[in-house]
Protein backbone atom coordinates (compact mmCIF):
# COMPACT_ATOMS: atom_id res chain seq x y z
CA UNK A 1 5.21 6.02 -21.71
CA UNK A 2 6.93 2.68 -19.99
CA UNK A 3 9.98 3.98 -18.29
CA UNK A 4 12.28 2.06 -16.15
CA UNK A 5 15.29 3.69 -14.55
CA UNK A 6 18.23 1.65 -12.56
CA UNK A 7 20.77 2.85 -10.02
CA UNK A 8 22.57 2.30 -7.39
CA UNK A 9 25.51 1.18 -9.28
CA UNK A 10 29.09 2.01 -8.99
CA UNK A 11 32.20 0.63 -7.64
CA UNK A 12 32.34 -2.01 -4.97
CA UNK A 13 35.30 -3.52 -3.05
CA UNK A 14 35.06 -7.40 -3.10
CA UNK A 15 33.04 -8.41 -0.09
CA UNK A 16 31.52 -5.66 0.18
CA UNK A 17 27.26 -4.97 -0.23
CA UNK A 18 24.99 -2.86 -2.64
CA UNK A 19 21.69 -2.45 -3.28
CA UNK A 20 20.39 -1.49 -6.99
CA UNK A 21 16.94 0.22 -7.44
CA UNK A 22 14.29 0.62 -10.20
CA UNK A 23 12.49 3.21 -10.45
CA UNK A 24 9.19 2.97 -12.74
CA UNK A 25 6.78 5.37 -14.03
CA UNK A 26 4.08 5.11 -17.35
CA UNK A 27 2.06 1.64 -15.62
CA UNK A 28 0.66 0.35 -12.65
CA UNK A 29 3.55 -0.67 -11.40
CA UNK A 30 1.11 -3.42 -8.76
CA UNK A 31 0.03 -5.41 -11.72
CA UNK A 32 3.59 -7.00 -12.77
CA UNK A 33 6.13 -9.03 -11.84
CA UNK A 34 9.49 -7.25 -12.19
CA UNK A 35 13.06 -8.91 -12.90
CA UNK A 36 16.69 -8.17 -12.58
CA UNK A 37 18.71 -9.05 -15.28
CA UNK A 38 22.81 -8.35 -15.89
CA UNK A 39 25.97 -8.46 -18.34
CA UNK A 40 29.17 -8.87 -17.42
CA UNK A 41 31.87 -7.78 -20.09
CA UNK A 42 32.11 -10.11 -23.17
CA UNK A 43 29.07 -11.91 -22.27
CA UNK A 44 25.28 -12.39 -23.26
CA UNK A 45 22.24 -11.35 -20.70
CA UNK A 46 21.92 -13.77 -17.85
CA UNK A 47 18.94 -12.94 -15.40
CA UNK A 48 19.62 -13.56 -12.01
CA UNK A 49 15.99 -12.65 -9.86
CA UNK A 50 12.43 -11.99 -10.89
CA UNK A 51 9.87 -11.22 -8.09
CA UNK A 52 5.70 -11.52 -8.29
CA UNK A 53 3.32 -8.61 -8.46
CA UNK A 54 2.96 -8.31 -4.91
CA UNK A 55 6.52 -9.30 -3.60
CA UNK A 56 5.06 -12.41 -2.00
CA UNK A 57 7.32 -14.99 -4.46
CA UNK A 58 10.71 -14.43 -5.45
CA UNK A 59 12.87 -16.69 -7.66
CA UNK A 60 16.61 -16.54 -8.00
CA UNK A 61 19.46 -18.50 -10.33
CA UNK A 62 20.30 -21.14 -8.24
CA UNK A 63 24.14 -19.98 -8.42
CA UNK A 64 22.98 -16.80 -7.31
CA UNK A 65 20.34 -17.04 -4.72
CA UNK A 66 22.33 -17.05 -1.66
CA UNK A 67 23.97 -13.65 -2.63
CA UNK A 68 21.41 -11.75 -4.54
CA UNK A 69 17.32 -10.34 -2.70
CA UNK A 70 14.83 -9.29 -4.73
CA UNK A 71 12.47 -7.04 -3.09
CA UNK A 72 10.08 -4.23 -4.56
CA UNK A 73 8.32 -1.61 -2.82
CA UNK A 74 4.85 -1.11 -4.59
CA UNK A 75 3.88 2.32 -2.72
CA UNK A 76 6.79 3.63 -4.62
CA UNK A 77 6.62 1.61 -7.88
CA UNK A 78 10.08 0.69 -7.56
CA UNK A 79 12.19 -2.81 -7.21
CA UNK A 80 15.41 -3.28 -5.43
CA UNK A 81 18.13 -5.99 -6.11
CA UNK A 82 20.78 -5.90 -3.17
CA UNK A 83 23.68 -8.07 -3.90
CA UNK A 84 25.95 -9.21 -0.51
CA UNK A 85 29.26 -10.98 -0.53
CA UNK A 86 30.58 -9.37 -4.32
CA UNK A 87 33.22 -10.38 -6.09
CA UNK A 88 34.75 -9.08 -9.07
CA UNK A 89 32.37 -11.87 -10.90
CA UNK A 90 29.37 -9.56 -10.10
CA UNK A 91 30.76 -6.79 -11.86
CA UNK A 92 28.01 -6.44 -14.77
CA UNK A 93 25.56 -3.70 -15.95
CA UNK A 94 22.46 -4.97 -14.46
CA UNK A 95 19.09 -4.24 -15.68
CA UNK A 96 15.49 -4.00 -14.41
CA UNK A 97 12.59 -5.54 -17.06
CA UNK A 98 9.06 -5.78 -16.56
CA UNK A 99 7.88 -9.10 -16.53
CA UNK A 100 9.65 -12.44 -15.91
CA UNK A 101 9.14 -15.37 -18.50
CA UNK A 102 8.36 -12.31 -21.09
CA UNK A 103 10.37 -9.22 -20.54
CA UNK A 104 8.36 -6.02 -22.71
CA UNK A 105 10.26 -3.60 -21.29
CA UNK A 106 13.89 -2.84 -19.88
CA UNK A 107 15.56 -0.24 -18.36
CA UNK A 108 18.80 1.28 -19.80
CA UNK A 109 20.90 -0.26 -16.86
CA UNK A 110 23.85 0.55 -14.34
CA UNK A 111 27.51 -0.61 -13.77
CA UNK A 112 28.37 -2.17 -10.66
CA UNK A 113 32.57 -2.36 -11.25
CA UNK A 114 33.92 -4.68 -8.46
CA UNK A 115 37.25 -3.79 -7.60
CA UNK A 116 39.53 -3.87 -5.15
C-alpha cells in the first residue's frame, strides 16, 4: 500500500527554522514528483512547493518561495520541506502528496504551532 508519513512538526518561536520530512513506502518513490501542501486554522488547503522526480526542478508559491526549500532525497524515498524565517502565519498542518498538478495520495500531516 501508498503510505506517506510527515514530521518534523512542532512548535517554533517566530524567526526561528524547521525542516518537515516525508517519509514514503508502497511505490517507487524515483518515478514522482512530490508536493508540500498546508492548512492553517479556519482555512482551505493552499500548496506551497512541489518538486520533480529527480529533485532537479522545484516550484514554490510566489509568496512563499523565499522562505520555504523543497528538497527530496530519493536513496531514502523521502522529501523534505524546511521553512526559514517563521512567523506565526506558517503555523499550519502541512502535508506531503504524491504528485503535483494531480495529488493521488496524501499523507495524514503534522502541526507546526508558531509561537512565541
Amino acid at each position: 500500500d501508498v503510505e506517506l508519513v510527515e514530521s518534523g512538526g512542532g512548535l517554533v518561536q517566530p524567526g526561528g527554522s524547521l525542516r518537515l520530512a516525508c517519509t514514503t513506502s508502497g511505490f517507487i518513490f524515483g518515478h514522482y514528483a512530490m508536493s508540500w501542501v498546508r492548512q492553517a486554522p479556519g482555512n482551505g488547503l493552499e500548496w506551497v512547493s512541489g518538486i520533480d522526480e529527480t529533485g532537479t526542478i522545484t516550484i514554490s508559491t510566489h509568496t512563499l518561495k523565499d522562505h520555504f526549500t523543497i528538497s527530496r532525497d530519493n536513496a531514502k524515498n523521502t522529501t523534505y520541506l524546511r521553512i526559514d524565517n517563521v512567523s506565526v502565519e506558517n503555523t499550519a498542518v502541512y502535508y506531503c502528496g504524491r504528485g503535483v498538478y494531480s495529488i493521488e495520495h496524501w499523507g495524514t500531516g503534522t502541526l507546526v504551532t508558531v509561537t512565541s
